[in-house]
Protein backbone atom coordinates (compact mmCIF):
# COMPACT_ATOMS: atom_id res chain seq x y z
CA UNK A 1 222.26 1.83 25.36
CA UNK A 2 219.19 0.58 23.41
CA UNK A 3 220.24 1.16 20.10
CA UNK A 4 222.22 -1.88 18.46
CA UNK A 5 225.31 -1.46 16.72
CA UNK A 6 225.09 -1.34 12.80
CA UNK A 7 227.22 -1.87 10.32
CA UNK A 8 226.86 -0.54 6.69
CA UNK A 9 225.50 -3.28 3.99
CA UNK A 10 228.31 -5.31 2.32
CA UNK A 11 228.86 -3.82 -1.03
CA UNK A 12 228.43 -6.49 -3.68
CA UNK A 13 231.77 -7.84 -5.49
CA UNK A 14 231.58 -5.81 -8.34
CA UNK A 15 230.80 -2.09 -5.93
CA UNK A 16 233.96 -3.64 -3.90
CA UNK A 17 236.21 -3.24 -6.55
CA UNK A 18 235.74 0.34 -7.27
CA UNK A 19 235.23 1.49 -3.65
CA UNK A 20 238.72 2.41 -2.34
CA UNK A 21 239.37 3.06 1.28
CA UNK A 22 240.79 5.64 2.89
CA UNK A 23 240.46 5.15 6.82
CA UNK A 24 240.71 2.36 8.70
CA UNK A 25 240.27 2.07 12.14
CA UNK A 26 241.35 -1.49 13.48
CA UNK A 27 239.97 -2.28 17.33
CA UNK A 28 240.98 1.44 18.00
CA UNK A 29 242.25 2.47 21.63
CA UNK A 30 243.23 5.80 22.78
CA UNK A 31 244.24 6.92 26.50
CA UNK A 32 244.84 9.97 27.59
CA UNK A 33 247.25 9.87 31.23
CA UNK A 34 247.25 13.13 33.13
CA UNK A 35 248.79 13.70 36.62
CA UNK A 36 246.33 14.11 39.23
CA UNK A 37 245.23 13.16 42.90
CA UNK A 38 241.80 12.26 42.23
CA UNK A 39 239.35 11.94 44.58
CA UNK A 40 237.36 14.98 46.11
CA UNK A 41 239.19 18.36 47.41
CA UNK A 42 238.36 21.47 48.40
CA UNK A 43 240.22 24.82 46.36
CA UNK A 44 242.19 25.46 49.94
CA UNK A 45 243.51 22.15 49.50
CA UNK A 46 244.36 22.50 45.79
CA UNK A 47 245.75 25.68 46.39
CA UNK A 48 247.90 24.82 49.35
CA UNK A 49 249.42 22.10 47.02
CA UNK A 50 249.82 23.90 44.39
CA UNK A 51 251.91 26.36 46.64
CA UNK A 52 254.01 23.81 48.58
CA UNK A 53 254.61 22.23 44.66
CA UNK A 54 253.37 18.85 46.01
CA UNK A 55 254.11 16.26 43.29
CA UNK A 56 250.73 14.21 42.07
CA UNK A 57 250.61 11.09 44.03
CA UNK A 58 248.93 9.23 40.91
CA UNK A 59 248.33 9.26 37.37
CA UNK A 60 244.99 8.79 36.04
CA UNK A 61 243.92 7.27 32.55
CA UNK A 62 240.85 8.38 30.55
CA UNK A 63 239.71 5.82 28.16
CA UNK A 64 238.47 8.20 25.51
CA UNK A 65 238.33 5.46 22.42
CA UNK A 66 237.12 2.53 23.06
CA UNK A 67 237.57 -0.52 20.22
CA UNK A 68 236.48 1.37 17.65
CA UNK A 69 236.70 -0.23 14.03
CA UNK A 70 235.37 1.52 11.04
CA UNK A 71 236.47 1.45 7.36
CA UNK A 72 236.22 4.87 5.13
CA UNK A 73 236.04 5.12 1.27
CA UNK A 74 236.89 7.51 -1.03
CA UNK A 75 234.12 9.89 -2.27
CA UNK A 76 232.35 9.34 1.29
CA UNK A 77 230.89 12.05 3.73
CA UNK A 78 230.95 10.87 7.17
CA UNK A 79 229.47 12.66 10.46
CA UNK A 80 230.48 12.36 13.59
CA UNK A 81 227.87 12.31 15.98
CA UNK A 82 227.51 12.03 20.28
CA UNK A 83 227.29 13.71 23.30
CA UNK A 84 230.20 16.03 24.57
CA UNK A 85 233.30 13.86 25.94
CA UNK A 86 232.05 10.70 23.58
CA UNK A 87 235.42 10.86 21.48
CA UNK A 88 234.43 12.24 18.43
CA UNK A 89 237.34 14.93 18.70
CA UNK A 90 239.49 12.32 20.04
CA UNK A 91 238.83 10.23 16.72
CA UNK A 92 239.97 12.89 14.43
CA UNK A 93 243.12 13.88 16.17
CA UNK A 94 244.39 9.93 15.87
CA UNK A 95 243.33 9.65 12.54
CA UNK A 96 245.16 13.19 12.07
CA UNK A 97 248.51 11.46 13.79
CA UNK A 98 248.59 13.62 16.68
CA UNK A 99 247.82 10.89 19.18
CA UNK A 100 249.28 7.71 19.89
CA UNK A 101 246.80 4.24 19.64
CA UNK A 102 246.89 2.57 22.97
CA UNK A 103 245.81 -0.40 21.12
CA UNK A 104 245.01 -0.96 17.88
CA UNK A 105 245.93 0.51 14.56
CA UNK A 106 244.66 3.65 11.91
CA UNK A 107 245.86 3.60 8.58
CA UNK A 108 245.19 6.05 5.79
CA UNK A 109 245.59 6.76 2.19
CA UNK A 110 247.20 9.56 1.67
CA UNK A 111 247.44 12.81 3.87
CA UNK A 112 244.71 13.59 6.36
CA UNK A 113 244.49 17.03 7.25
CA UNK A 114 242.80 18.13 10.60
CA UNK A 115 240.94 22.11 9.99
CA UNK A 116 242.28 24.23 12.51
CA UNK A 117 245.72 22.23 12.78
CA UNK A 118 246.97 22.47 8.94
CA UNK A 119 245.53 26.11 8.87
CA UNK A 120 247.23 27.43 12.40
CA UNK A 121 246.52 30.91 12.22
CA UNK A 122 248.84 33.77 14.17
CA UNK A 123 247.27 36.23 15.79
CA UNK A 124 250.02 39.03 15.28
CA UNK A 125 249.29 38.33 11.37
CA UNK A 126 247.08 39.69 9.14
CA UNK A 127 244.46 37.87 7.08
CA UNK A 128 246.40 38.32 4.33
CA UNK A 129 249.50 36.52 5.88
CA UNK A 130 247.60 33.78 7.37
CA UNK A 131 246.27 32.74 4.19
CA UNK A 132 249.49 32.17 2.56
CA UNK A 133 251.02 30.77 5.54
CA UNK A 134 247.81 28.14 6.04
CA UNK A 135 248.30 27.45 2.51
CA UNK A 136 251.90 26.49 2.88
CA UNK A 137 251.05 24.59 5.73
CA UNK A 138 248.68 22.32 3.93
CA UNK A 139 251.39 21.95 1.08
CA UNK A 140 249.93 24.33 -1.43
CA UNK A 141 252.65 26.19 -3.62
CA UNK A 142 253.07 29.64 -3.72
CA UNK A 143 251.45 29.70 -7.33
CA UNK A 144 248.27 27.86 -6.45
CA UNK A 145 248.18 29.95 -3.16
CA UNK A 146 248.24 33.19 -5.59
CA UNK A 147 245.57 31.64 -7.79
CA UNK A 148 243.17 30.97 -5.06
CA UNK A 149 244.13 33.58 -2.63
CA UNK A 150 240.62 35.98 -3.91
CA UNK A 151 238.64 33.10 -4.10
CA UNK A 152 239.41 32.04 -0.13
CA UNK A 153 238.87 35.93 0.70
CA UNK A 154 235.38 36.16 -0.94
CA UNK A 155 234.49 32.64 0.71
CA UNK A 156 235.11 34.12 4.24
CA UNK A 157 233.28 36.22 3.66
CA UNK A 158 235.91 38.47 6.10
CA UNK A 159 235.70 41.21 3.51
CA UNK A 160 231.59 41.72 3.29
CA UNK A 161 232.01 44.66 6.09
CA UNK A 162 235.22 46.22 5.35
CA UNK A 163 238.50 45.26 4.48
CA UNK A 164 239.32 42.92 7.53
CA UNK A 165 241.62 40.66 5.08
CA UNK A 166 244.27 43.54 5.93
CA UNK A 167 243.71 43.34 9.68
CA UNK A 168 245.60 41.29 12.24
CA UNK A 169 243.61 38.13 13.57
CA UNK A 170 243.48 39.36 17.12
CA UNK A 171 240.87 41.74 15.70
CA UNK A 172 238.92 39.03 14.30
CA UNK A 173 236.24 37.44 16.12
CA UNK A 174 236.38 33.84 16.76
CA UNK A 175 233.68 32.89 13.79
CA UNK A 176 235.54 35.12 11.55
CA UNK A 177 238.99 32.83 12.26
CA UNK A 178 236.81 29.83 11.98
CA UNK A 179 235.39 31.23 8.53
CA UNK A 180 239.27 31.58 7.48
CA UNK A 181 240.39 28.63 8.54
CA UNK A 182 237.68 26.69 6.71
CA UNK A 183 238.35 28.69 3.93
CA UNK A 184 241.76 28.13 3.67
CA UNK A 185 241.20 24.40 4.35
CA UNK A 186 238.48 23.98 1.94
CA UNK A 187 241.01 25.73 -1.15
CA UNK A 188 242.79 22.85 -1.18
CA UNK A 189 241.62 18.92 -2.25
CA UNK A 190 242.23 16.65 0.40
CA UNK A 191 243.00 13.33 0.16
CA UNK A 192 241.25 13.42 4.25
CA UNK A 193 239.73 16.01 5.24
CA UNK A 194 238.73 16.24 9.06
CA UNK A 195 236.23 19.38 10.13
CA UNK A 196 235.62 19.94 13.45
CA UNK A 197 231.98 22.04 14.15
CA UNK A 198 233.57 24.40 11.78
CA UNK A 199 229.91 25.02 10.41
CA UNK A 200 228.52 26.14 13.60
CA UNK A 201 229.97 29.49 13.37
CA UNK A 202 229.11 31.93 10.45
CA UNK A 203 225.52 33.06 9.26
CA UNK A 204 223.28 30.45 7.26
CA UNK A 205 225.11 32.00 4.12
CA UNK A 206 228.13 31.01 5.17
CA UNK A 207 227.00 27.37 6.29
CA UNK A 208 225.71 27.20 2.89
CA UNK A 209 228.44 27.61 1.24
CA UNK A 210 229.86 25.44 3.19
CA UNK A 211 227.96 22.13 2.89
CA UNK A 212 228.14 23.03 -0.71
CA UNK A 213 231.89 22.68 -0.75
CA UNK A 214 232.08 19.58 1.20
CA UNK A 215 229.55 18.14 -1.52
CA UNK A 216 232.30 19.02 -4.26
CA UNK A 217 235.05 17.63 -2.09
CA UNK A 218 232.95 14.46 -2.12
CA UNK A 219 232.70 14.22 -5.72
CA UNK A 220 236.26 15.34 -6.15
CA UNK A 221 236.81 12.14 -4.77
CA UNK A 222 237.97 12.92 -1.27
CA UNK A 223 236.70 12.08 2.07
CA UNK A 224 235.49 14.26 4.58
CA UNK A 225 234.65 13.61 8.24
CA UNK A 226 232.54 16.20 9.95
CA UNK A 227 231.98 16.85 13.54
CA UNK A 228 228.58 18.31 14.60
CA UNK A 229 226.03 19.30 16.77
CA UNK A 230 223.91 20.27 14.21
CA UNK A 231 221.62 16.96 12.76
CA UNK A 232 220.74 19.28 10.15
CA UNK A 233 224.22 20.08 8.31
CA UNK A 234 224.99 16.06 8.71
CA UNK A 235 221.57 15.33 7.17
CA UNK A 236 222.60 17.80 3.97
CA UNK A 237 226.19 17.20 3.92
CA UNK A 238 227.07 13.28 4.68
CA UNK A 239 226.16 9.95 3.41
CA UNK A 240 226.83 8.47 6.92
CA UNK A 241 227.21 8.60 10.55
CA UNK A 242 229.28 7.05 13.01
CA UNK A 243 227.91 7.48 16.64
CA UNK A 244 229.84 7.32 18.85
CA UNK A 245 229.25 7.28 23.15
CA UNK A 246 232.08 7.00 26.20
CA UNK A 247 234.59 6.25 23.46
CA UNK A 248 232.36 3.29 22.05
CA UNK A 249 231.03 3.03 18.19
CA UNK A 250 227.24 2.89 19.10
CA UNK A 251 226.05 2.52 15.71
CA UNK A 252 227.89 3.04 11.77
CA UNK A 253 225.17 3.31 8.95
CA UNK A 254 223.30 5.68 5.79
CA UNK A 255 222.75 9.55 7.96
CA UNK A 256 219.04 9.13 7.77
CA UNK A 257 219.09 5.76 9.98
CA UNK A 258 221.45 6.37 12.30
CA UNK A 259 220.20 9.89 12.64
CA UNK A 260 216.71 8.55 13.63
CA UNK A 261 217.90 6.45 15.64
CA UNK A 262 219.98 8.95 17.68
CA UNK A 263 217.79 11.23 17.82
CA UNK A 264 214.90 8.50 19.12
CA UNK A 265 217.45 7.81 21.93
CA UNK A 266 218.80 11.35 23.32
CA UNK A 267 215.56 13.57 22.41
CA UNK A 268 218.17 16.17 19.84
């Protein structure tokens, strides 16, 4: 890779003091083991396995974080940027706790909350259900879910064509769950909040209401990590940008740099 890694400026004594962090990621290492023959096969082959329930002669390890050490402050907006396969799921989901560090250690501040894992939404359920259930989930009372309940309706936007809020969520199509979920997600203040290309579904309406929130979050004092594909909603929503390739930290700097520099490398 031709782009060097880069580290954000130290802040000066003084900026120290009143930055707190949030995330760190210590020489970070996650593998995921799955059963498997490897090698090249044909589907006769597979399938004539499969059938004679052949056990898997090996187990093979993906190295899907590799080393990566980052710290995260309070009041920051961080994007997550890379190819497909280059982690930056992987990264969330250990920060979230729902994967074990091969090597290394995360620690956080308070309680991260992954969008689309706090918020689990049941298909069988209506809208209505679902957000008082995601609510619960991410430790909201009953009271503040009762407060907020129009103003994560109206957000959706579910209701602009009808009253879907009623409906169950197999009726829904999959940007109106991911409207929801963010919706629900985004009702609450996180201490860590993790968003996962949950603004790449939903009109530009919708995506600007998003980025909007994720500004207030900011200055709430929270810290948000967003997953994209879109340079544009990392450009108006985050102050930096970890890159991340093949499970490595390519480069960690302001959006605008990194961004350039990405974007110089790949062509996107």
């Amino acid at each position: 890779m031709a782009v060097a890694e880069h580290t954000p400026e130290t802040p000066s004594p003084g900026e120290a003091e009143e930055r707190t962090p949030t995330v760190i990621a210590d020489d970070l290492h996650i593998v995921y083991r799955v059963h498997g023959r490897g090698g090249k096969g044909n589907a006769t082959a597979a399938l004539r396995r499969i059938i004679r329930r052949e056990p898997s002669t090996r187990i093979r390890e993906v190295h899907a974080v590799r080393g990566v050490s980052f710290v995260a402050y309070r009041g920051e907006a961080i994007g997550l940027i890379g190819s497909n396969g280059s982690g930056k799921s992987t990264l969330l989901r250990a920060i979230a706790g729902l994967l074990p560090a091969e090597r290394g250690k995360v620690y956080t501040d308070g309680q991260p909350s992954l969008l689309g894992v706090n918020a689990a939404l049941m298909n069988d359920l209506t809208g209505e259900r679902n957000v008082v259930l995601g609510g619960l989930a991410m430790g909201m009372t009953k009271e503040q879910i009762r407060a907020r309940y129009q103003g994560i309706v109206d957000f959706s936007g579910i209701n602009d064509k009808g009253d879907f809020i009623s409906l169950p969520m197999r009726t829904y199509s999959s940007g109106m769950q991911a409207r929801l979920r963010f919706s629900i997600a985004a009702a609450k203040d996180h201490d860590v909040l993790m968003i996962d290309e949950a603004l790449a579904t939903g009109d530009k309406k919708f995506q600007r209401r998003s980025e909007a929130r994720i500004r207030e979050m900011r200055a709430e004092a929270g810290t948000v990590f967003l997953v994209s594909h879109n340079n544009k909603s990392i450009r108006q929503t985050c102050d930096r940008v970890l890159w991340l390739e093949r499970g490595e930290l390519v480069m960690d700097g302001p959006t605008e740099e990194v961004l350039k520099a990405y974007e110089e490398e790949t062509g996107k």
